[in-house]
PDB file of N, CA and C in Angstrom:
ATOM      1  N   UNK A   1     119.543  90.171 178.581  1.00  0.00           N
ATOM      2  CA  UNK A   1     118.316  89.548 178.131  1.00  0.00           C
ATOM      3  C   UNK A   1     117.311  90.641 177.790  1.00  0.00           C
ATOM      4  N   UNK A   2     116.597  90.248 176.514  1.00  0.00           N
ATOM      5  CA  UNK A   2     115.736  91.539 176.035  1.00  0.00           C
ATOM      6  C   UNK A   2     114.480  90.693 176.503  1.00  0.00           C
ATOM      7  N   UNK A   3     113.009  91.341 176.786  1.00  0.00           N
ATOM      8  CA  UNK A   3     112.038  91.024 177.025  1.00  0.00           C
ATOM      9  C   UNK A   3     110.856  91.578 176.134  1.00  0.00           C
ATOM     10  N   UNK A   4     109.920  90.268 175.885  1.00  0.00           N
ATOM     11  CA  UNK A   4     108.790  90.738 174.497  1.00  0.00           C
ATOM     12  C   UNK A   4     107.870  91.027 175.529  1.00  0.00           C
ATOM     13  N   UNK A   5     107.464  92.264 175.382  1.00  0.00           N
ATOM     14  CA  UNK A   5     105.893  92.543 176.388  1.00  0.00           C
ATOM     15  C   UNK A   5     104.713  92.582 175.461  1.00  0.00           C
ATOM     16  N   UNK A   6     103.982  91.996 176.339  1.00  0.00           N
ATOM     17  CA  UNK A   6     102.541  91.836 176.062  1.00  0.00           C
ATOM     18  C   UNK A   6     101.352  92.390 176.691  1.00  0.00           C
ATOM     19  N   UNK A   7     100.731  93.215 176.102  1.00  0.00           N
ATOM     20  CA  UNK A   7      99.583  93.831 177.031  1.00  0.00           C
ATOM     21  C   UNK A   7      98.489  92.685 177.737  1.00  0.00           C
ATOM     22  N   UNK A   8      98.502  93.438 179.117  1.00  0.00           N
ATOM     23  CA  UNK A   8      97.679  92.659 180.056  1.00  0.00           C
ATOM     24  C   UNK A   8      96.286  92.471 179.512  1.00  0.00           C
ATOM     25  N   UNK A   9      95.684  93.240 178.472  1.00  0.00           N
ATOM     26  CA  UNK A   9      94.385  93.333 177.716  1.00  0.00           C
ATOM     27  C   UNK A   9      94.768  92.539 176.389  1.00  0.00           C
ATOM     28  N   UNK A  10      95.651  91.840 176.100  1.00  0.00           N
ATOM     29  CA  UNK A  10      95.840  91.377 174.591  1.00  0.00           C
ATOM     30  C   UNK A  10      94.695  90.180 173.996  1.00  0.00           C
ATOM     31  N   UNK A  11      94.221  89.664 175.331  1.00  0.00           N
ATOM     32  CA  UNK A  11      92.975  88.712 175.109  1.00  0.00           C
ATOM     33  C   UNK A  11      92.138  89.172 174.518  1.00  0.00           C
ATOM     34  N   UNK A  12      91.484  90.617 174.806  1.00  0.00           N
ATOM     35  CA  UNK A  12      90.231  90.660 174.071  1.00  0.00           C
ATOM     36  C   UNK A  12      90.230  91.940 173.051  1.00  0.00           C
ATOM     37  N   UNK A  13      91.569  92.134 172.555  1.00  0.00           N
ATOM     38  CA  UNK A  13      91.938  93.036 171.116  1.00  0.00           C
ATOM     39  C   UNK A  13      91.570  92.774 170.302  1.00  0.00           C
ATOM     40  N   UNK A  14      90.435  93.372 169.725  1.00  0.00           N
ATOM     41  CA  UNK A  14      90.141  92.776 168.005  1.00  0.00           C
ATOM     42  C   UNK A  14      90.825  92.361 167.007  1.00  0.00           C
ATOM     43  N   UNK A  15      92.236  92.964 167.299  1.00  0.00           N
ATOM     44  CA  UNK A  15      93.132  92.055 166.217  1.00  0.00           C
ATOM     45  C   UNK A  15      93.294  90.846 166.471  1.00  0.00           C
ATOM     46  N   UNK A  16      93.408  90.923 168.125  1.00  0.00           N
ATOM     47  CA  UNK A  16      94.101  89.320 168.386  1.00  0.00           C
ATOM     48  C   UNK A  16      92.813  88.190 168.233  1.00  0.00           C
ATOM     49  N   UNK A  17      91.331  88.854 168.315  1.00  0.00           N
ATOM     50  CA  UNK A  17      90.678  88.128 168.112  1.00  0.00           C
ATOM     51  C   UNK A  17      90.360  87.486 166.954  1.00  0.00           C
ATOM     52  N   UNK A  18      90.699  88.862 165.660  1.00  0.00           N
ATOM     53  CA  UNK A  18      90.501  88.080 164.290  1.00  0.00           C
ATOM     54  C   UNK A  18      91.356  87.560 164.110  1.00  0.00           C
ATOM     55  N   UNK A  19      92.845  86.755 164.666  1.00  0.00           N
ATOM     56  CA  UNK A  19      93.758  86.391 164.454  1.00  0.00           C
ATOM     57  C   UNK A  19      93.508  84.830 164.695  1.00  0.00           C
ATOM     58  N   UNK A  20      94.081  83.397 164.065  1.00  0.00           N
ATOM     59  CA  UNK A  20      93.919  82.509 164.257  1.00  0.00           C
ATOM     60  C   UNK A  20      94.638  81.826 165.396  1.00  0.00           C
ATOM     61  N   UNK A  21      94.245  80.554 165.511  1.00  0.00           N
ATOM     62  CA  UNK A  21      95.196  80.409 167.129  1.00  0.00           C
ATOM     63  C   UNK A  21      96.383  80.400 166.557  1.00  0.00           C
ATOM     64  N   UNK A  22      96.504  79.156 165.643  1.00  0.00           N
ATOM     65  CA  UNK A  22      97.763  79.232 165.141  1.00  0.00           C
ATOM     66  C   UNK A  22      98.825  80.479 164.797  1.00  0.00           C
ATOM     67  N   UNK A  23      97.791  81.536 164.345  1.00  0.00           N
ATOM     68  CA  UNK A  23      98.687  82.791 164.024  1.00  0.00           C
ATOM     69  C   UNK A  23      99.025  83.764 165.831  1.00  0.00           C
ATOM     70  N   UNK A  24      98.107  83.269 166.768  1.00  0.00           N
ATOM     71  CA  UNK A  24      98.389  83.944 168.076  1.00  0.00           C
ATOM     72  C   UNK A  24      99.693  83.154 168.507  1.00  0.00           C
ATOM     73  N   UNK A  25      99.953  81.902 168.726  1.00  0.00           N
ATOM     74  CA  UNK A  25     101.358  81.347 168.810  1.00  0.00           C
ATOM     75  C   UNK A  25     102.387  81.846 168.011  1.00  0.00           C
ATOM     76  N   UNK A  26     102.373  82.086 166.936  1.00  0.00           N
ATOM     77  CA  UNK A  26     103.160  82.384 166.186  1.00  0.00           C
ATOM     78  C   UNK A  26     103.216  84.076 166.729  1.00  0.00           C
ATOM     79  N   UNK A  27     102.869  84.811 166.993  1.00  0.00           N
ATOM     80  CA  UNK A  27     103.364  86.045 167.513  1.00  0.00           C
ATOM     81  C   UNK A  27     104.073  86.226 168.073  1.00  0.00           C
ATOM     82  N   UNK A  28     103.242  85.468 169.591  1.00  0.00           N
ATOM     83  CA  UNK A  28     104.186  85.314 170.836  1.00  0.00           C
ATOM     84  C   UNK A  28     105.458  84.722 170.364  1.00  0.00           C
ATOM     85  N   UNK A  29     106.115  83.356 169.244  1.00  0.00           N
ATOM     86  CA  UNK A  29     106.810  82.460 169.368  1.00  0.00           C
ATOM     87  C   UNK A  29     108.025  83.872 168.773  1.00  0.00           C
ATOM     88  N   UNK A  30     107.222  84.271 167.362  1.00  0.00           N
ATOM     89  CA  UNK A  30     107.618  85.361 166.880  1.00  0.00           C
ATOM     90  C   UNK A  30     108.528  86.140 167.527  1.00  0.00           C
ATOM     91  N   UNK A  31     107.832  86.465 168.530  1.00  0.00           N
ATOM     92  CA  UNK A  31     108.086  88.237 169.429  1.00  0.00           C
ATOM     93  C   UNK A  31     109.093  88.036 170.071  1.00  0.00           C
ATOM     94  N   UNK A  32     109.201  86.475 170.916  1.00  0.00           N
ATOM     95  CA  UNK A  32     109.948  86.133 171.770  1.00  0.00           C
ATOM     96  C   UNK A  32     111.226  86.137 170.844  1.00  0.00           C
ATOM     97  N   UNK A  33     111.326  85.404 169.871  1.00  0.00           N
ATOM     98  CA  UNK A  33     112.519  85.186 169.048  1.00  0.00           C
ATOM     99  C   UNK A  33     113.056  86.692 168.481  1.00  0.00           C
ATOM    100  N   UNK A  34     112.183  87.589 167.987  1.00  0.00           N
ATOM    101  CA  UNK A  34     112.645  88.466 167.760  1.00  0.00           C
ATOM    102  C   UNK A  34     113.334  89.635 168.416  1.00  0.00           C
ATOM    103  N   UNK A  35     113.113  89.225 170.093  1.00  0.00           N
ATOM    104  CA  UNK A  35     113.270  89.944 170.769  1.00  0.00           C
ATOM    105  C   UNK A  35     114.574  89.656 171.512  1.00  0.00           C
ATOM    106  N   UNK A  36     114.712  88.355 171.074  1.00  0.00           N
ATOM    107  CA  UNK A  36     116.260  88.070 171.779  1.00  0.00           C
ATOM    108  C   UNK A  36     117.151  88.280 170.472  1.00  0.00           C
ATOM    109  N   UNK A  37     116.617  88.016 169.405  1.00  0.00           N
ATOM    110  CA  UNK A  37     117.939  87.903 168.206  1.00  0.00           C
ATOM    111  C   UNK A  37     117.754  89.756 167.468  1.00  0.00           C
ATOM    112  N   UNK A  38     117.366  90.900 168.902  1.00  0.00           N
ATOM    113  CA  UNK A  38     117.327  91.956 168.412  1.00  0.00           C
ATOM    114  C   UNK A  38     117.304  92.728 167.065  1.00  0.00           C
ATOM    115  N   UNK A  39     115.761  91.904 166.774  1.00  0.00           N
ATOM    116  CA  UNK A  39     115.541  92.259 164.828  1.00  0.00           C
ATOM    117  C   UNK A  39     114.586  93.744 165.141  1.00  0.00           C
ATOM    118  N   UNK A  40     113.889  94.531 165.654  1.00  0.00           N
ATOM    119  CA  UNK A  40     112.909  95.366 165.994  1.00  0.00           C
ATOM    120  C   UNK A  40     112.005  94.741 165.038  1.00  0.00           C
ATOM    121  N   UNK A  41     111.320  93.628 165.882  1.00  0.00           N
ATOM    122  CA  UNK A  41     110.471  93.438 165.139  1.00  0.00           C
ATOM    123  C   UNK A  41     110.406  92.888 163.419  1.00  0.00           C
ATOM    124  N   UNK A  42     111.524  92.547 162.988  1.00  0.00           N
ATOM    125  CA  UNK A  42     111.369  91.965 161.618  1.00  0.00           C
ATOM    126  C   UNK A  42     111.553  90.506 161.169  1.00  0.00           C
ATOM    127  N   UNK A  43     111.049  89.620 161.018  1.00  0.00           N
ATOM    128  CA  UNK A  43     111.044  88.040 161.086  1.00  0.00           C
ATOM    129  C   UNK A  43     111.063  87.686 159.691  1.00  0.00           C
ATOM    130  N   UNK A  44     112.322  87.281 159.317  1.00  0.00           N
ATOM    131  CA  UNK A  44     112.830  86.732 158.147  1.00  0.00           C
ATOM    132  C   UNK A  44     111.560  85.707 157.156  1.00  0.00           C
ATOM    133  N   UNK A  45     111.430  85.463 156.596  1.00  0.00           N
ATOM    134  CA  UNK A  45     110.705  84.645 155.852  1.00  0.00           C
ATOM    135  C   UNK A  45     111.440  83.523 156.258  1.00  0.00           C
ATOM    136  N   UNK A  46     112.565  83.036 155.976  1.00  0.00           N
ATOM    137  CA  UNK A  46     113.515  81.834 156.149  1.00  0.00           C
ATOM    138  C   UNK A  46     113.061  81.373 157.751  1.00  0.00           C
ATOM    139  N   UNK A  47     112.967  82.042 158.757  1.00  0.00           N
ATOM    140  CA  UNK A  47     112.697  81.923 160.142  1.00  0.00           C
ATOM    141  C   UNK A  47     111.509  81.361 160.357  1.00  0.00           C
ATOM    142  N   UNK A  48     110.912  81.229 159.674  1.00  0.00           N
ATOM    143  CA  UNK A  48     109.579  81.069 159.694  1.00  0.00           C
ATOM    144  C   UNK A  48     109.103  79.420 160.226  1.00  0.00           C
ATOM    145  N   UNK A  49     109.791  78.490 159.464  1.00  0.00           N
ATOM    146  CA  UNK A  49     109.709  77.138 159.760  1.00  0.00           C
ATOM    147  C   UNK A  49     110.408  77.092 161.558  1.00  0.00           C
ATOM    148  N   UNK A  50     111.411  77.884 161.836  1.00  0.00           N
ATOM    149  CA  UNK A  50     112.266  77.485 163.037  1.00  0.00           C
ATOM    150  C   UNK A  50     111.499  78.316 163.710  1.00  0.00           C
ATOM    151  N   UNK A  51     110.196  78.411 163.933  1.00  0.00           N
ATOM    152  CA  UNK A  51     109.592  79.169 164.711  1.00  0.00           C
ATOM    153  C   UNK A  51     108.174  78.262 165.069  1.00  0.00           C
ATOM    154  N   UNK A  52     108.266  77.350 163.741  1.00  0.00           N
ATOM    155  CA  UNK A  52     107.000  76.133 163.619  1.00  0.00           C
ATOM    156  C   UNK A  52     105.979  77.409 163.497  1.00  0.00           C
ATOM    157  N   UNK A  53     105.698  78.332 162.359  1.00  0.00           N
ATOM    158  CA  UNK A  53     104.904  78.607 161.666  1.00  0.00           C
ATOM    159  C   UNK A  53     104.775  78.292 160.713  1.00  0.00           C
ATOM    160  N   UNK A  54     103.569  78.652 159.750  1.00  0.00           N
ATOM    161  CA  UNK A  54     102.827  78.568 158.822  1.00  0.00           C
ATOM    162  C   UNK A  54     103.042  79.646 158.181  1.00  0.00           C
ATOM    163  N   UNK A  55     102.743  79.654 156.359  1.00  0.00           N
ATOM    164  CA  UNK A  55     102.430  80.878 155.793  1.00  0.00           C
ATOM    165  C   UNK A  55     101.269  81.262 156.119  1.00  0.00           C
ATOM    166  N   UNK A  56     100.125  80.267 156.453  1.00  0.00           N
ATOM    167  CA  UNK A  56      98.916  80.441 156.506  1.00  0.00           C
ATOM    168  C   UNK A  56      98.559  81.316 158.094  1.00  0.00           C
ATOM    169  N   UNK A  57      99.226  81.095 158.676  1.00  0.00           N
ATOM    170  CA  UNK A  57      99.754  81.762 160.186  1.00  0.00           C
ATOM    171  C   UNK A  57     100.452  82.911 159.903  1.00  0.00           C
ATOM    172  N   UNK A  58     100.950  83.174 158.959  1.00  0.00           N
ATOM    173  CA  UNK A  58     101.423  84.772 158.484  1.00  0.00           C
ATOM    174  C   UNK A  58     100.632  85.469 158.104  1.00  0.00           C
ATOM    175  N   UNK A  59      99.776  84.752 157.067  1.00  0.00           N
ATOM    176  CA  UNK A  59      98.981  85.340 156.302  1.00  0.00           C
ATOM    177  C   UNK A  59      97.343  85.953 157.639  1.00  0.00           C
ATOM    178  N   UNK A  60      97.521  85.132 158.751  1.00  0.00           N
ATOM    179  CA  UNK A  60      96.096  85.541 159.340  1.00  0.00           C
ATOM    180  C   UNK A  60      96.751  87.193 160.446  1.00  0.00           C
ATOM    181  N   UNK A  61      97.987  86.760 160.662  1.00  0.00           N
ATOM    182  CA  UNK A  61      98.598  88.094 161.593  1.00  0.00           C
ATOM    183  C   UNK A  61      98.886  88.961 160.241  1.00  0.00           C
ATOM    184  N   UNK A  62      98.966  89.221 159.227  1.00  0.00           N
ATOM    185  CA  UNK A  62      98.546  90.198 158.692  1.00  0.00           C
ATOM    186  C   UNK A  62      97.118  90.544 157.959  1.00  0.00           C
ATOM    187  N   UNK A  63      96.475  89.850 158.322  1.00  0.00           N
ATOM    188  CA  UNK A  63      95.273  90.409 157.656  1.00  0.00           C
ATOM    189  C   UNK A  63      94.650  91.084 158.988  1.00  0.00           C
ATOM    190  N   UNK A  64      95.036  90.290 159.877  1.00  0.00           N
ATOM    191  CA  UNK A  64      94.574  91.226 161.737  1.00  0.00           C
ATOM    192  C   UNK A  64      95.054  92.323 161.739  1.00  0.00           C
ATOM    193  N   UNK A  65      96.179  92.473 160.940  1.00  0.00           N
ATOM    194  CA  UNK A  65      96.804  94.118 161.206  1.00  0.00           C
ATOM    195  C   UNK A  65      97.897  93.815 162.241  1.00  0.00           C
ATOM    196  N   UNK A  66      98.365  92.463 162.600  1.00  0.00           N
ATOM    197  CA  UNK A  66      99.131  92.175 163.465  1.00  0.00           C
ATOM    198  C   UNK A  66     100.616  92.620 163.201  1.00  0.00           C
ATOM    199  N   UNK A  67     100.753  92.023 161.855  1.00  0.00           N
ATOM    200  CA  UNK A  67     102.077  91.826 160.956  1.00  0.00           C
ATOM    201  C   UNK A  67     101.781  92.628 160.014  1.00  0.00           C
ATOM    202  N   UNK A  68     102.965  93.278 159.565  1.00  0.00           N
ATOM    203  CA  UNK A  68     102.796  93.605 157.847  1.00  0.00           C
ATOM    204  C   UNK A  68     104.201  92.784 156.989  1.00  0.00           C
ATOM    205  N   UNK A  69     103.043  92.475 155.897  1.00  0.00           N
ATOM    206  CA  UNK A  69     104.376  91.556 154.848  1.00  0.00           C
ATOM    207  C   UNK A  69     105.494  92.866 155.135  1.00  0.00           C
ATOM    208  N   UNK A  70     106.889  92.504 154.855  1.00  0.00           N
ATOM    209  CA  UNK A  70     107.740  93.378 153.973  1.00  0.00           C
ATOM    210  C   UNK A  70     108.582  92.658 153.456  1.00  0.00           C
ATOM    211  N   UNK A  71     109.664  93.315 152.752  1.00  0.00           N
ATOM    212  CA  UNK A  71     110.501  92.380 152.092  1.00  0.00           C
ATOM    213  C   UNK A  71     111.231  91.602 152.770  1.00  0.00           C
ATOM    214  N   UNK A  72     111.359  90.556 152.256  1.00  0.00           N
ATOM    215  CA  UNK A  72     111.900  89.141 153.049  1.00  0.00           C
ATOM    216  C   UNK A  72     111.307  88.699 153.648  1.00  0.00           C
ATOM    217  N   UNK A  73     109.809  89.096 154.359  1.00  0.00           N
ATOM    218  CA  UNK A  73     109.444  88.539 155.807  1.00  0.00           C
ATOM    219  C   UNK A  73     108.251  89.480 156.296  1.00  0.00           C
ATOM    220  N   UNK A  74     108.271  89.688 157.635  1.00  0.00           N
ATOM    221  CA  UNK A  74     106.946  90.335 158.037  1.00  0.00           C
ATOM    222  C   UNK A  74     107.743  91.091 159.094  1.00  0.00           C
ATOM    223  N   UNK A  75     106.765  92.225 159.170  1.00  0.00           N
ATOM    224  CA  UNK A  75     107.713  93.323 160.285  1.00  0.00           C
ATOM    225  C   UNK A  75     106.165  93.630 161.690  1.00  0.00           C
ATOM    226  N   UNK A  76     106.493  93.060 162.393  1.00  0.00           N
ATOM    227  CA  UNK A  76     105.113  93.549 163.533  1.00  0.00           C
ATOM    228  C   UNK A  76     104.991  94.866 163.682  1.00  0.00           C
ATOM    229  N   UNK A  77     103.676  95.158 163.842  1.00  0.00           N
ATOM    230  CA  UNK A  77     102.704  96.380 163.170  1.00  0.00           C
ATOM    231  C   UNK A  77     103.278  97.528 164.976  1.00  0.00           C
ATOM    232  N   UNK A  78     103.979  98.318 164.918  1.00  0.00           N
ATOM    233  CA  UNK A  78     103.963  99.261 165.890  1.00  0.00           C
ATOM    234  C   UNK A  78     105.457  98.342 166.920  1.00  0.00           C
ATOM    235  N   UNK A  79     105.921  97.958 166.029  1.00  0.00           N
ATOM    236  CA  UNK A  79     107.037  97.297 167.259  1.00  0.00           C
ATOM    237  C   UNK A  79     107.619  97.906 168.259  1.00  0.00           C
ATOM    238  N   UNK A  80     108.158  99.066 167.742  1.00  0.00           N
ATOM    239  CA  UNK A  80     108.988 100.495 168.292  1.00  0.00           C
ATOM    240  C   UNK A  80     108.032 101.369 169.880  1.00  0.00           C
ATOM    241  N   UNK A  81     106.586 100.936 169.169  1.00  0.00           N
ATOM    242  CA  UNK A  81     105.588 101.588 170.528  1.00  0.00           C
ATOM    243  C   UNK A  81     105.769 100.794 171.571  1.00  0.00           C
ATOM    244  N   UNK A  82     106.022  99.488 171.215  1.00  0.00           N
ATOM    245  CA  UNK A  82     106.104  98.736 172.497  1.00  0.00           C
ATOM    246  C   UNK A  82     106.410  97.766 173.088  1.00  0.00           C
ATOM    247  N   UNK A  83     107.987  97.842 172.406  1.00  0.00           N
ATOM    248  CA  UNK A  83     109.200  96.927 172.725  1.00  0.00           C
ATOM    249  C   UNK A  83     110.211  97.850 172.862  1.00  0.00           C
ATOM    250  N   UNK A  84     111.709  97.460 173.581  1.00  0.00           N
ATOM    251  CA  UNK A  84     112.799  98.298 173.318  1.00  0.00           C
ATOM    252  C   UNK A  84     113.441  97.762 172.082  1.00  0.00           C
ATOM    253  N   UNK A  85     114.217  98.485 171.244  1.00  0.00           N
ATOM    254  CA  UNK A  85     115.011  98.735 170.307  1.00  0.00           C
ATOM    255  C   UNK A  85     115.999  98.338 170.480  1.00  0.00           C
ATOM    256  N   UNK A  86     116.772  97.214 169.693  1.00  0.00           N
ATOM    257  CA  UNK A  86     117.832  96.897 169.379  1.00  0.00           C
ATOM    258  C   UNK A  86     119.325  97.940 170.293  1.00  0.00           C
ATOM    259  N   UNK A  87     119.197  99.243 169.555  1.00  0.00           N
ATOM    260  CA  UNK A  87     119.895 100.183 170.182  1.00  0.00           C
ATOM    261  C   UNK A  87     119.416 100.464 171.592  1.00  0.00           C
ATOM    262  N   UNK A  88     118.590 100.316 172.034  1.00  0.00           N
ATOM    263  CA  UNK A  88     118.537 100.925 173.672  1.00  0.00           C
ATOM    264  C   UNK A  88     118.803  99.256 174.568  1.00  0.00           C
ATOM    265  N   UNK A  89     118.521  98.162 173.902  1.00  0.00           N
ATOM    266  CA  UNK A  89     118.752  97.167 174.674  1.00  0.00           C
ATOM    267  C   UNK A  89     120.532  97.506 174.552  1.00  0.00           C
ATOM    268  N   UNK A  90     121.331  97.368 173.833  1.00  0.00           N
ATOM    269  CA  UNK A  90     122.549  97.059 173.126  1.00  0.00           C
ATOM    270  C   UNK A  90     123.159  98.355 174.207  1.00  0.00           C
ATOM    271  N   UNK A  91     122.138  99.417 174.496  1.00  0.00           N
ATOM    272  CA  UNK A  91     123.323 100.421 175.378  1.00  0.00           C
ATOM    273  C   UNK A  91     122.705 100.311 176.808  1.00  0.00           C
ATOM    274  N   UNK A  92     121.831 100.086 177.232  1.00  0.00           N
ATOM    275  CA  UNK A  92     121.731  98.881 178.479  1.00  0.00           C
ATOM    276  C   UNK A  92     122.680  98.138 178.712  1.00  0.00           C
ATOM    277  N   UNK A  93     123.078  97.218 177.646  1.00  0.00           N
ATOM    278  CA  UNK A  93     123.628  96.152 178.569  1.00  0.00           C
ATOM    279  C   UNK A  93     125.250  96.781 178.162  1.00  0.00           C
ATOM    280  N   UNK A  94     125.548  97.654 177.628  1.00  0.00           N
ATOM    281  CA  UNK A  94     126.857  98.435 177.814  1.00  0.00           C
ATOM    282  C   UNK A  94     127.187  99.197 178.847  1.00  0.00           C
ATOM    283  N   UNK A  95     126.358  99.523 179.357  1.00  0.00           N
ATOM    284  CA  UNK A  95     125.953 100.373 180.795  1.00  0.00           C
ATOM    285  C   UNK A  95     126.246  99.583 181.907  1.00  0.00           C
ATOM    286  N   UNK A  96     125.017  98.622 181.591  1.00  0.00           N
ATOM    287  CA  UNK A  96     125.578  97.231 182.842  1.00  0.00           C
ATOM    288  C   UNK A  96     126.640  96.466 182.510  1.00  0.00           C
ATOM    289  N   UNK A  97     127.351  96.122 182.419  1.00  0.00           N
ATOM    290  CA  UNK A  97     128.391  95.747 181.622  1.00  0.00           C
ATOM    291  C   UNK A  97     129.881  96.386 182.535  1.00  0.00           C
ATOM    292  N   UNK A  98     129.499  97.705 182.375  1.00  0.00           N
ATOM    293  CA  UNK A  98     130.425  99.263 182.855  1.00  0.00           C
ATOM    294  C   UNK A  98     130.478  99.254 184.015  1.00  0.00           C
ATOM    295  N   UNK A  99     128.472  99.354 184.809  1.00  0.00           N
ATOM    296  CA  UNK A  99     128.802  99.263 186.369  1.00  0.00           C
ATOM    297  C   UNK A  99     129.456  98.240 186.673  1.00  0.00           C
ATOM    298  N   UNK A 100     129.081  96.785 186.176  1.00  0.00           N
ATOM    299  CA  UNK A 100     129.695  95.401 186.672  1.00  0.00           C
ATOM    300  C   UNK A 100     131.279  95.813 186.827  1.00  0.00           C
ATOM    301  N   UNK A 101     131.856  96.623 185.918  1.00  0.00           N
ATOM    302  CA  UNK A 101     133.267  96.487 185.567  1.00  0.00           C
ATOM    303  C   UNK A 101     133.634  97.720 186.930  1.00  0.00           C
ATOM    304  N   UNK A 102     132.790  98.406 187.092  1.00  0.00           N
ATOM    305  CA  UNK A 102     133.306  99.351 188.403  1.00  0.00           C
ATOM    306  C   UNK A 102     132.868  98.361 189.560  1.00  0.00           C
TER     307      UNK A 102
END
């Protein structure tokens, strides 16, 4: 299991504040999803409805600086600072995996 962290200060971040509610659900719903289907951070355009967002909810996490468009979709702004990576979750659980097997 990968885990989306959230800073204990994320309440009163100016991004998150210029961000709409709707677009603050959609982060978290975002982050969480992205964090189990190990994208670093990149959320398909297509994903978007199965997440019960909005474009208009895209459009406010990137104007916060939350999200940035990219192709296909939106990629969260600093993912790598402060989530694990696809590759370090993936050799974690190869590791645990290994001890289990010893």
């Amino acid at each position: 299991m990968a885990w989306f962290k959230a800073d204990d200060k994320l309440y009163g971040h100016p991004k998150w504040l210029a961000t709409s509610k709707g677009g603050r659900a959609l982060w978290i719903t975002a982050g969480t999803w992205s964090g189990d289907q190990l994208t670093d951070g990149f959320v398909p355009r297509h994903v978007l409805p199965m997440l019960d967002g909005t474009a208009r909810e895209a459009a406010s996490l990137v104007a916060s600086g939350l999200w940035h468009e990219v192709d296909g979709g939106w990629q969260f702004h600093d993912w790598a600072d402060h989530q694990p990576s696809r590759e370090a979750v993936l050799d974690r659980r190869s590791k645990d995996a290994e001890r289990l097997r010893k």
